[in-house]
C-alpha atoms as a PDB file:
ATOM      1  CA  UNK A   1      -4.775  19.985  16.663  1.00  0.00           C
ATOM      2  CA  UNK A   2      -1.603  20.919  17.690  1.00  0.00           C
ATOM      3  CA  UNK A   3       1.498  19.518  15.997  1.00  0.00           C
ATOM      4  CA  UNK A   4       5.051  20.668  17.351  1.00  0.00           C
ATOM      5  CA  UNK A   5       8.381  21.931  15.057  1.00  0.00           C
ATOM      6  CA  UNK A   6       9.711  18.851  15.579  1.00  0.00           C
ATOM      7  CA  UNK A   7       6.999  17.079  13.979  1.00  0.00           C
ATOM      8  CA  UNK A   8       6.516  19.419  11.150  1.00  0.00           C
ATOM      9  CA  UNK A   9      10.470  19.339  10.693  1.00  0.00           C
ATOM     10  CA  UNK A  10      10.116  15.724   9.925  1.00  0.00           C
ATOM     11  CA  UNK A  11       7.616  15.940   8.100  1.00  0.00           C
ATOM     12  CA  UNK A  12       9.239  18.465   5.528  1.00  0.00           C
ATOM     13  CA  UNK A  13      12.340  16.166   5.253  1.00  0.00           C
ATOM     14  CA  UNK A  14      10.129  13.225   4.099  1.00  0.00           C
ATOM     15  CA  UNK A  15       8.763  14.953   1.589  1.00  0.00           C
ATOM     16  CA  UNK A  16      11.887  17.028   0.494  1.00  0.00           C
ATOM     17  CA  UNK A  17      14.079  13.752   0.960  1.00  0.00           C
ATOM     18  CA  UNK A  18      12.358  11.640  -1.670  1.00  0.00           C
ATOM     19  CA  UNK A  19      10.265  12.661  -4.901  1.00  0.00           C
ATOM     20  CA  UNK A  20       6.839  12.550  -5.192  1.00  0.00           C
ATOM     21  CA  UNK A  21       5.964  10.140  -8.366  1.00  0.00           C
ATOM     22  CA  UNK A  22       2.543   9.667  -9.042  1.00  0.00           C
ATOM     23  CA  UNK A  23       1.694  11.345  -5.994  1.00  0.00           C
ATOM     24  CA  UNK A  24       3.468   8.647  -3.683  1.00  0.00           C
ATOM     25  CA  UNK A  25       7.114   8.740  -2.463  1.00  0.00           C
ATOM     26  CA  UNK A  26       9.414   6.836  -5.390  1.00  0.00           C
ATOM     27  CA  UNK A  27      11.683   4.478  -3.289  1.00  0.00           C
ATOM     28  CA  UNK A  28      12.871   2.929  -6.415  1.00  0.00           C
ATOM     29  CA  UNK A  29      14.703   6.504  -7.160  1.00  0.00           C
ATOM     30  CA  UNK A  30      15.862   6.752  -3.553  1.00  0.00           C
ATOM     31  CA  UNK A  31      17.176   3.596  -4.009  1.00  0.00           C
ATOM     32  CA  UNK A  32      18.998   4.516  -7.254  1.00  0.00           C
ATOM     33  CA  UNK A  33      20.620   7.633  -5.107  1.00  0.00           C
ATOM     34  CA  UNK A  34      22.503   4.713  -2.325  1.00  0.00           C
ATOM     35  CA  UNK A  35      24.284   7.294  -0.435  1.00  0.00           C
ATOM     36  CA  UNK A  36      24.154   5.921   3.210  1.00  0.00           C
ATOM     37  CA  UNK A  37      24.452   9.204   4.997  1.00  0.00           C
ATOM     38  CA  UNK A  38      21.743  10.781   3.308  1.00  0.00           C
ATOM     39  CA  UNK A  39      18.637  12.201   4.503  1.00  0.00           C
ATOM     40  CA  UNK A  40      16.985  10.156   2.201  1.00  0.00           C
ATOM     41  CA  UNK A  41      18.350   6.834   3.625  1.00  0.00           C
ATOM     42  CA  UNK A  42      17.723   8.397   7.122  1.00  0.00           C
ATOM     43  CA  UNK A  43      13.850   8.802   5.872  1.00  0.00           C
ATOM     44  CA  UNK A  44      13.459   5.453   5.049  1.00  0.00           C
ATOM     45  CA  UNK A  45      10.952   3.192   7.592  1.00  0.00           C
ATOM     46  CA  UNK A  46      13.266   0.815   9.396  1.00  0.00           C
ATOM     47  CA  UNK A  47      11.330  -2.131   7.324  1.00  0.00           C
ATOM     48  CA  UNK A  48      13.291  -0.686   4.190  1.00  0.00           C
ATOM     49  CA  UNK A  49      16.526   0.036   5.904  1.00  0.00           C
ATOM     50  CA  UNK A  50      16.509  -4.216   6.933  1.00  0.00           C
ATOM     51  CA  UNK A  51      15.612  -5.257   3.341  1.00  0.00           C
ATOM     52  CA  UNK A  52      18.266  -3.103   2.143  1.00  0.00           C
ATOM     53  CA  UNK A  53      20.759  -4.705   4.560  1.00  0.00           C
ATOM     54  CA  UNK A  54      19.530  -8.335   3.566  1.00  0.00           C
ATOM     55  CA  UNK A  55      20.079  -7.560  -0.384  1.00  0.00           C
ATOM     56  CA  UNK A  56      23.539  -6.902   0.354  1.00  0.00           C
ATOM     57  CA  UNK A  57      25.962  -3.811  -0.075  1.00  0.00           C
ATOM     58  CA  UNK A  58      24.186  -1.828  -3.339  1.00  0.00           C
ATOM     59  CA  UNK A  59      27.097  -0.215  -5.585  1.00  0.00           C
ATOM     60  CA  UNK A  60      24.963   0.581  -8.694  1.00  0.00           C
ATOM     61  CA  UNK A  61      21.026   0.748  -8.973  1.00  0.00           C
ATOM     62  CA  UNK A  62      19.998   1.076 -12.794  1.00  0.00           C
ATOM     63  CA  UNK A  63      16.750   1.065 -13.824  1.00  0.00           C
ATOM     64  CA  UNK A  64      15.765  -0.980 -16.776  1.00  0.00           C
ATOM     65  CA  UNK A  65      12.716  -0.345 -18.810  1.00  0.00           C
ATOM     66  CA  UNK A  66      10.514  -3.524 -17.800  1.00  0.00           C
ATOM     67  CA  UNK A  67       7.180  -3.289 -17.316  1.00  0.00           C
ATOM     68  CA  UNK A  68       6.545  -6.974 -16.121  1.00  0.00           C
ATOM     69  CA  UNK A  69       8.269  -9.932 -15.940  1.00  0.00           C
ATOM     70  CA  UNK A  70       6.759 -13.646 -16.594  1.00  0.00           C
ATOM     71  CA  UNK A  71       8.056 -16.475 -15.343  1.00  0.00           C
ATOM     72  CA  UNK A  72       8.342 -19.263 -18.615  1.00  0.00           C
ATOM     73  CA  UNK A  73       7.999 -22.373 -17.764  1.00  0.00           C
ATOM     74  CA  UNK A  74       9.662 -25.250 -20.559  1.00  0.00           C
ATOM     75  CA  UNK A  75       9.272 -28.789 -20.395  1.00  0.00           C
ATOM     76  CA  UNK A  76      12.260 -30.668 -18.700  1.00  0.00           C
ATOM     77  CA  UNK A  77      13.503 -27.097 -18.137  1.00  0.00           C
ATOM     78  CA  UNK A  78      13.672 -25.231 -15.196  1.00  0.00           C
ATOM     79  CA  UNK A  79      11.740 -22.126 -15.153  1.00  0.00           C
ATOM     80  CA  UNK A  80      12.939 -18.579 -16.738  1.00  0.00           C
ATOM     81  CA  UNK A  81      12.624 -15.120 -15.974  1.00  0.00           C
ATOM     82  CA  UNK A  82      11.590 -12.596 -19.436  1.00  0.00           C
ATOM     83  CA  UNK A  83      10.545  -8.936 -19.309  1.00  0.00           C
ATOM     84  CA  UNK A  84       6.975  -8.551 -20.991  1.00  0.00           C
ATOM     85  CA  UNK A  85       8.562  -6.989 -24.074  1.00  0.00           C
ATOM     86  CA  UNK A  86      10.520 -10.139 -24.809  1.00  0.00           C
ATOM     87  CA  UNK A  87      14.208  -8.061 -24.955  1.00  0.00           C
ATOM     88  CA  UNK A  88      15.322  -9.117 -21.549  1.00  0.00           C
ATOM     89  CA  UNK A  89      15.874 -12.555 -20.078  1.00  0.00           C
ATOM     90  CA  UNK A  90      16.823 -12.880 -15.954  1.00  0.00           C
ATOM     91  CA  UNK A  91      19.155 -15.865 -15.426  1.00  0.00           C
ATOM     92  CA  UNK A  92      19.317 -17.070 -11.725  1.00  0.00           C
ATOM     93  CA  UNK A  93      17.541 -16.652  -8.637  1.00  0.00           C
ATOM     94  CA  UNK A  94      14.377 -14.280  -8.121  1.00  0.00           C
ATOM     95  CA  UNK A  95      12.654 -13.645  -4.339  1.00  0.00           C
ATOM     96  CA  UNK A  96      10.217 -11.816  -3.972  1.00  0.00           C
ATOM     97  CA  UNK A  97      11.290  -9.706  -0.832  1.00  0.00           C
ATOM     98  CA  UNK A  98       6.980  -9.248   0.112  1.00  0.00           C
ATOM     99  CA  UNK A  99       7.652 -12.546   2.131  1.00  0.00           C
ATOM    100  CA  UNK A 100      10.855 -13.233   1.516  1.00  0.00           C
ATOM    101  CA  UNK A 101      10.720 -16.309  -0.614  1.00  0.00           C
ATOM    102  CA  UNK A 102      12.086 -17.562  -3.688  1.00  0.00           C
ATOM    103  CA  UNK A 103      10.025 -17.610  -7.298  1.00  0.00           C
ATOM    104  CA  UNK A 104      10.988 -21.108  -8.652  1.00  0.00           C
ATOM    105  CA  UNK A 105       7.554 -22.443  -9.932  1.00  0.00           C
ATOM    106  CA  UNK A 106       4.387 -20.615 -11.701  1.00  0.00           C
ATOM    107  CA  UNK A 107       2.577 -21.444  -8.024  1.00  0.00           C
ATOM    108  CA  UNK A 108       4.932 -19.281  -6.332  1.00  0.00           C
ATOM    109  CA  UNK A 109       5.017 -16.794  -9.678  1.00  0.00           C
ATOM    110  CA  UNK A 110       0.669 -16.673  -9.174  1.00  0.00           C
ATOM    111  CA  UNK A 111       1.063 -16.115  -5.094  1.00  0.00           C
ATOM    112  CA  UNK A 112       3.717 -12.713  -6.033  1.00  0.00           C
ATOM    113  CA  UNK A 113       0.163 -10.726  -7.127  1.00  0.00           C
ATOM    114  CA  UNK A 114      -1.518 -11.630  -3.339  1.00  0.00           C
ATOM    115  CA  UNK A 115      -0.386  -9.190  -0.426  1.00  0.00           C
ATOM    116  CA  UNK A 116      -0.821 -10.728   2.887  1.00  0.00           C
ATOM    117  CA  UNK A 117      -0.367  -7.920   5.127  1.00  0.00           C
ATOM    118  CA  UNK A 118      -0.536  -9.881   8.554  1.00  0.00           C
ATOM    119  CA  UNK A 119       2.726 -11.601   7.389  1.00  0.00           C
ATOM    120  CA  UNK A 120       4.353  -9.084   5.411  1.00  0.00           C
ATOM    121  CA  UNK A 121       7.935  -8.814   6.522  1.00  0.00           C
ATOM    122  CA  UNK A 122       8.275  -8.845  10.013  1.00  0.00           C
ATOM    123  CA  UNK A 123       4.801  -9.558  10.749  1.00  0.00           C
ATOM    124  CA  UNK A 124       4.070  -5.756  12.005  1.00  0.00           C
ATOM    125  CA  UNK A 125       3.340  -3.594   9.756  1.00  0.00           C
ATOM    126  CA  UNK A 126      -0.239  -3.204  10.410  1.00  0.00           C
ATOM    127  CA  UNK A 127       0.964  -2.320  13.965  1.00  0.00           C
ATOM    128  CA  UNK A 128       2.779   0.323  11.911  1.00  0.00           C
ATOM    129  CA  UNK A 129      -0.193   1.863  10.097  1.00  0.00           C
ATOM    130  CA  UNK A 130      -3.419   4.053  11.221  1.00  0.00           C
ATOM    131  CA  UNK A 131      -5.953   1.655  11.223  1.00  0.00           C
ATOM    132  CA  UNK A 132      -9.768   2.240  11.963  1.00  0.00           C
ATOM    133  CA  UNK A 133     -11.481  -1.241  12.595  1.00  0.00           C
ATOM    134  CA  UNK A 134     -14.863  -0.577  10.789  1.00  0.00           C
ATOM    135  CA  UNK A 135     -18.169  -2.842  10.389  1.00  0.00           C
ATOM    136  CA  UNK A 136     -20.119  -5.621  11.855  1.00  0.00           C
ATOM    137  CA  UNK A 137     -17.528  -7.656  14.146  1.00  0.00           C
ATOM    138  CA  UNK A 138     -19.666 -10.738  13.794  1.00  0.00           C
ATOM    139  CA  UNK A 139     -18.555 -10.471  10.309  1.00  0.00           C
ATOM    140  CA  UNK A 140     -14.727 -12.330   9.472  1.00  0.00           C
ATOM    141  CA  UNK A 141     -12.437  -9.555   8.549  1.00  0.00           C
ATOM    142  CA  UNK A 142     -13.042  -9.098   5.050  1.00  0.00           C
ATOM    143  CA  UNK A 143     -10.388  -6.848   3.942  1.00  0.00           C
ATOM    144  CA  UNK A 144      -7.778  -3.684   4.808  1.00  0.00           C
ATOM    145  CA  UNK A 145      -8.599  -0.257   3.026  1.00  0.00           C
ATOM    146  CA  UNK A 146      -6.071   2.225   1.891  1.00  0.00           C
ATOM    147  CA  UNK A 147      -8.338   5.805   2.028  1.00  0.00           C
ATOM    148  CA  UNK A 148      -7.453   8.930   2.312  1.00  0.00           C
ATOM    149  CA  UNK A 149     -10.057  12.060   3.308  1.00  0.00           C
ATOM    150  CA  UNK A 150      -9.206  13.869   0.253  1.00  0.00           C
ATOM    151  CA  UNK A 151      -9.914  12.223  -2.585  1.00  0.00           C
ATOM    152  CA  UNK A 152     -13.526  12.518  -3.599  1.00  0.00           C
ATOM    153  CA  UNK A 153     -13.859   8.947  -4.753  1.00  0.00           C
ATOM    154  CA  UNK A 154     -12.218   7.531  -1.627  1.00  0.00           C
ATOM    155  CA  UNK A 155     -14.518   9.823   0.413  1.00  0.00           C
ATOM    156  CA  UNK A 156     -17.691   8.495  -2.072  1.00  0.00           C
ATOM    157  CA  UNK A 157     -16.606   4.748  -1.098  1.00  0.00           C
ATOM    158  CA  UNK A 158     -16.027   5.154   2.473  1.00  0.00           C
ATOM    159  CA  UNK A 159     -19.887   6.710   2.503  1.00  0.00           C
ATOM    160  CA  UNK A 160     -20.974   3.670   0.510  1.00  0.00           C
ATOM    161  CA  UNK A 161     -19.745   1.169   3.300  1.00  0.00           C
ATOM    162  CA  UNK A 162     -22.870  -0.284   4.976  1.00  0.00           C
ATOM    163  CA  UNK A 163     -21.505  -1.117   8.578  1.00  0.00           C
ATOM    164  CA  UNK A 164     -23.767  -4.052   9.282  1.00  0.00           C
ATOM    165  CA  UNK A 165     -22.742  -5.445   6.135  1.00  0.00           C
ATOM    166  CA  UNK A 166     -18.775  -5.305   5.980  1.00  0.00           C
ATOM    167  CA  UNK A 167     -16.135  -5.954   8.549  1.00  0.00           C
ATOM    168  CA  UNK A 168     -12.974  -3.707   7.470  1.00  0.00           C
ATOM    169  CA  UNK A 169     -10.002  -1.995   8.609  1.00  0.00           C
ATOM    170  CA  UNK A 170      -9.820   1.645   6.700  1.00  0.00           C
ATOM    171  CA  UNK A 171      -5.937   2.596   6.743  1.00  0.00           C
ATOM    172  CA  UNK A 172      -5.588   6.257   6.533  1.00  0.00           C
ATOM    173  CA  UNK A 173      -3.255   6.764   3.641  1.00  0.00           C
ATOM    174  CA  UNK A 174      -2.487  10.414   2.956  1.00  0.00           C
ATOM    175  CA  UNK A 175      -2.370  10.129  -1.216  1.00  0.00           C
ATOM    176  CA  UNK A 176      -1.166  13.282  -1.571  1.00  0.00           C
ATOM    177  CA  UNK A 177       1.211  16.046   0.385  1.00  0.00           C
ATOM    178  CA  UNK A 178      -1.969  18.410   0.700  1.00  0.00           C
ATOM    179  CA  UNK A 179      -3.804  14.976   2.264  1.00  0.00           C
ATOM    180  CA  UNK A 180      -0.925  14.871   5.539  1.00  0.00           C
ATOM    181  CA  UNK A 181      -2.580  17.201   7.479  1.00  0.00           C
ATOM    182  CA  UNK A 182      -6.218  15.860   7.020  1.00  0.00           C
ATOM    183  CA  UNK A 183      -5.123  12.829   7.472  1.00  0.00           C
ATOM    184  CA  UNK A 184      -3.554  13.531  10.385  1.00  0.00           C
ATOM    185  CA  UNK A 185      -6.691  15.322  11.653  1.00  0.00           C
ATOM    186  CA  UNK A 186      -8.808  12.374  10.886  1.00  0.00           C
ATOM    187  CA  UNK A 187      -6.179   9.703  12.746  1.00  0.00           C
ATOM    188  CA  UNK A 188      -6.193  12.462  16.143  1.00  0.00           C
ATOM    189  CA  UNK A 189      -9.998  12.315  16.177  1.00  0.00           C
ATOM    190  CA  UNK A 190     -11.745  12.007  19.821  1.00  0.00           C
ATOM    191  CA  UNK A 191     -14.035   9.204  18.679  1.00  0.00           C
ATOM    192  CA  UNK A 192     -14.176   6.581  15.269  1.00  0.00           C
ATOM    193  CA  UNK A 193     -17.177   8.530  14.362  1.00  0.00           C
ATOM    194  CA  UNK A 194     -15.412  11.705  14.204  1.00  0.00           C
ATOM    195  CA  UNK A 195     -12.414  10.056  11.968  1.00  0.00           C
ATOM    196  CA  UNK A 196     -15.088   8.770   9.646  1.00  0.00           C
ATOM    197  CA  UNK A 197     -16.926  11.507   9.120  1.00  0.00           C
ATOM    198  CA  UNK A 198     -13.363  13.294   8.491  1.00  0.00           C
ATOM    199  CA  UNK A 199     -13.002  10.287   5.821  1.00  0.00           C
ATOM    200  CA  UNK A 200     -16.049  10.951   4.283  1.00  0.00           C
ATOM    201  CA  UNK A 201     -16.068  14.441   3.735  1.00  0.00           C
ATOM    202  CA  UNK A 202     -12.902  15.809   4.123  1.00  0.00           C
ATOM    203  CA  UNK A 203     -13.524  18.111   6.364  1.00  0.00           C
ATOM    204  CA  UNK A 204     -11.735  18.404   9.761  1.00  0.00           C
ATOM    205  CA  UNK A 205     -11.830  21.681  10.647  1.00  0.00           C
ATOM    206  CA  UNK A 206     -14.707  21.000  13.851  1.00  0.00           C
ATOM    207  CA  UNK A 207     -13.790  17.465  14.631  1.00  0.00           C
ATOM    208  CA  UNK A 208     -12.394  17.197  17.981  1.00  0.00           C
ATOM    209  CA  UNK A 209      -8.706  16.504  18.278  1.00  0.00           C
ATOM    210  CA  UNK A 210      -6.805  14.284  21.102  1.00  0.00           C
ATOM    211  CA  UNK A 211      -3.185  15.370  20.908  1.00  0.00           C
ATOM    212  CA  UNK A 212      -1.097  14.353  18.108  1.00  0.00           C
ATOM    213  CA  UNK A 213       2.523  12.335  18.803  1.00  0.00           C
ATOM    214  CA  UNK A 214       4.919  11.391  16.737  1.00  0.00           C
ATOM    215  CA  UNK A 215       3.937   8.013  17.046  1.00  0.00           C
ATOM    216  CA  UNK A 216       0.510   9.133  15.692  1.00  0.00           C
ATOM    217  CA  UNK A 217       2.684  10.962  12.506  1.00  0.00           C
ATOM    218  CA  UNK A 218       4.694   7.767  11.864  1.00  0.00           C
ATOM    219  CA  UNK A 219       1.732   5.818  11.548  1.00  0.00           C
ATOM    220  CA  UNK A 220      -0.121   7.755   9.308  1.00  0.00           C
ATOM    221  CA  UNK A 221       2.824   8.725   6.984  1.00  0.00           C
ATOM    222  CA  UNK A 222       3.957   4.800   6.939  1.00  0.00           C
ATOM    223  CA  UNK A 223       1.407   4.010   4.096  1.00  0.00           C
ATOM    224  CA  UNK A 224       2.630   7.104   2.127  1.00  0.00           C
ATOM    225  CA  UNK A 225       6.523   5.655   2.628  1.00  0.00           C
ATOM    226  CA  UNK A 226       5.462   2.190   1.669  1.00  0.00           C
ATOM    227  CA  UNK A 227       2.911   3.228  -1.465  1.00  0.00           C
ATOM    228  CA  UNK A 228       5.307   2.572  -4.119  1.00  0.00           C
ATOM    229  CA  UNK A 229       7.103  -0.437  -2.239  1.00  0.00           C
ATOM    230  CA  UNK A 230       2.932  -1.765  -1.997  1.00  0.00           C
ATOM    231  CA  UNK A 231       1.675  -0.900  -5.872  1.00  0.00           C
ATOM    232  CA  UNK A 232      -0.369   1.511  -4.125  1.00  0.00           C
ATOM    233  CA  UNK A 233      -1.617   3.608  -6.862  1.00  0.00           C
ATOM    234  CA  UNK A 234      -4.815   4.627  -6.190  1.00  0.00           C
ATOM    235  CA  UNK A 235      -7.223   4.921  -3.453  1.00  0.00           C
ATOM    236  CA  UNK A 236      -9.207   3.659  -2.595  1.00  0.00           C
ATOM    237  CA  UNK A 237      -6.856   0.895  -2.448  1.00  0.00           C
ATOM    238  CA  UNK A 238      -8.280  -2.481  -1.306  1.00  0.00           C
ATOM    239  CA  UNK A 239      -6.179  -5.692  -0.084  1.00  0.00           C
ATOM    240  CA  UNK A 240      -8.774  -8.592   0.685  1.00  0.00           C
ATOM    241  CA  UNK A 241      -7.803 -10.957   3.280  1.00  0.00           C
ATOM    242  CA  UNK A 242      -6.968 -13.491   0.932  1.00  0.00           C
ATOM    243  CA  UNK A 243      -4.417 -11.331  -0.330  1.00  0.00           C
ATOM    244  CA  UNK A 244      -5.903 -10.187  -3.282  1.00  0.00           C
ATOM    245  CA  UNK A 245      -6.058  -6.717  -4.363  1.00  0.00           C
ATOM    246  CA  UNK A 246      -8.352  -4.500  -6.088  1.00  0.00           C
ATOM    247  CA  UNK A 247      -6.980  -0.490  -7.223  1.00  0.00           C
ATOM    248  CA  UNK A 248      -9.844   1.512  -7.105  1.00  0.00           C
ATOM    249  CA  UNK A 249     -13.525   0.267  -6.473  1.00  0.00           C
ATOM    250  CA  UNK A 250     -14.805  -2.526  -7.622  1.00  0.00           C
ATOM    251  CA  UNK A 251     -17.372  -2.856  -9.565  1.00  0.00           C
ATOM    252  CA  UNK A 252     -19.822  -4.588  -6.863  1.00  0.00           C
ATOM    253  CA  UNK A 253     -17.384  -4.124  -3.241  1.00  0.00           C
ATOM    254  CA  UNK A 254     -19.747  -6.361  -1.238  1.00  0.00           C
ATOM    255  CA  UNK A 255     -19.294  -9.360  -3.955  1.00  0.00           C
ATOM    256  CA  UNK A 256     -15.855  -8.885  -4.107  1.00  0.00           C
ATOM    257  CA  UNK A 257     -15.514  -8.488  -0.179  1.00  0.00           C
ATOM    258  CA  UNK A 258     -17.532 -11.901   0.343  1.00  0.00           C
ATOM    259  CA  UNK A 259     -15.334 -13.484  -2.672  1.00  0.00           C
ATOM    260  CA  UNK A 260     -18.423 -13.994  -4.750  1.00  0.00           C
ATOM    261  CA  UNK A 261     -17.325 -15.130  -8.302  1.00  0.00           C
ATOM    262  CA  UNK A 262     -18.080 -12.924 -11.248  1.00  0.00           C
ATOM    263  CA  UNK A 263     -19.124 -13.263 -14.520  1.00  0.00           C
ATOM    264  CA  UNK A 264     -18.869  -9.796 -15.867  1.00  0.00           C
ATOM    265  CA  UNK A 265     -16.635  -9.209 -19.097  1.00  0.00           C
ATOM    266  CA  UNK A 266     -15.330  -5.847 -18.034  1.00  0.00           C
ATOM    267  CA  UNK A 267     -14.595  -7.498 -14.591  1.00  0.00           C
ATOM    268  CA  UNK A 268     -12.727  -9.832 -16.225  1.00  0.00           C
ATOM    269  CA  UNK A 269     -10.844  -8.250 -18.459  1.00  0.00           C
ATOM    270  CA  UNK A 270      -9.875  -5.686 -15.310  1.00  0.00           C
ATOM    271  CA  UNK A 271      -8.437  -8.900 -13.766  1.00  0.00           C
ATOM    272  CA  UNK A 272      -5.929  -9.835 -16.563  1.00  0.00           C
ATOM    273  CA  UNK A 273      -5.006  -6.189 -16.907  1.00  0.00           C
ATOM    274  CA  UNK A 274      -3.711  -6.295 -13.835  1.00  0.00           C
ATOM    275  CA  UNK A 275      -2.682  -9.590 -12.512  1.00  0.00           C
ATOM    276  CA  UNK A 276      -5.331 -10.238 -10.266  1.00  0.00           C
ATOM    277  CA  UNK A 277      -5.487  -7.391  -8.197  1.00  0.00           C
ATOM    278  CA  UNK A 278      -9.508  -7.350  -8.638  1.00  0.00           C
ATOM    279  CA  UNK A 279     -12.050  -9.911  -9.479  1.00  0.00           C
END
């Protein structure tokens, strides 16, 4: 594969730009830094730049320690915002800026944990992403899947897919900085087969390459701009169709694919821990 300066150039500035946090870019901090003329505002997908603009004219960013907030709901009262420790209470408005709607009931406060990427802010994103259609087509798409060719349990996972059995899209997310090249490698692939091989075992080294644009780079480092933005956390990262979410593998995918319910304790308990991002 052949990459140009160019594209390594930009490459280097998203990375140096923003700080790697859990080995995905921290826009929160970025945000915190508000200097308009920075390279770090300049490295910032034009989805972020727009929901920026719509929040208004940021003079101070602070953040407060709050690991969750829950919406309380009184009777005759209308509903409050409290942080999970119980020190902080929100008065006023809250919109969640995934769909750009207000959070003024605990049916809207349930429908903040589902991520409906078709819709999700302009509608494009997933025109935005690399994104390998994978499975049975007879099959109803099932779900999108954040994977990236160099972590061993998103390689094990990606193996594990039966392709009569699932209808996916696997988004190439590179998890890592080490993961941009192989990820790009795996997105410039001649054929699907190639890129999913490259998924599987990480290796790209004989796969036959197409040449690379910067269109191709944008795509593929989209998912690594967005990670934080997205709760991306871990990969594999799976977002059903329904808009649930699962971080990691679940404990039986094709159940949780199909929407199956589940009985299992540890299942269950997974599901509170984390508001609903598995089953």
């Amino acid at each position: 594969m052949r990459l140009n300066p160019r594209l390594i150039s930009i490459v280097t500035a998203l990375l140096s730009a923003t700080p790697l946090m859990g080995n995905t870019l921290d826009l929160e901090a970025a945000a915190k830094m508000k200097i308009s003329e920075t390279k770090v505002e300049e490295t910032f997908s034009q989805g972020i730049k727009q929901m920026m603009d719509e929040l208004g004219d940021v003079e101070v960013v602070r953040m407060m320690p709050i690991s969750q907030v829950m919406l309380i709901q009184l009777k005759d009262k209308p509903p409050m915002f409290i942080s999970s420790n119980g020190r902080f209470l929100i008065e006023g408005e809250i919109k969640d800026l995934w769909n750009m709607t207000p959070v003024k009931t605990a049916e809207q406060a349930d429908s903040t944990w589902l991520l409906h990427l078709d819709s999700f802010g302009d509608g494009s994103l997933m025109s935005q992403m690399a994104v390998i259609p994978y499975g049975n087509p007879s099959i109803p798409k099932q779900a999108r899947i954040f994977v990236s060719p160099t972590a061993k349990e998103s390689q094990e996972f990606v193996k594990s897919l039966d392709p009569m059995e699932v209808n996916v899209d696997l988004v190439i997310f590179p998890h890592e900085k080490g993961a941009i090249t192989p990820a790009m490698k795996a997105w410039c692939g001649y054929s699907t087969t190639d890129t999913i091989q490259a998924l599987i075992t990480g290796k790209t080294e004989k796969i036959n390459q197409r040449e690379c644009s910067e269109v191709d780079l944008k795509k593929v480092m989209t998912p690594m701009l967005m990670a934080t933005y997205l709760d991306i956390n871990k990969v594999p990262y799976l977002v059903r169709i329904d808009g649930r979410r699962s971080s990691g593998v679940p404990k039986n995918t094709l159940s949780w694919l199909e929407n199956k319910p589940q009985l299992d304790a540890e299942t269950t308990d997974k599901t509170i821990a984390i508001g609903a991002h598995s089953e």
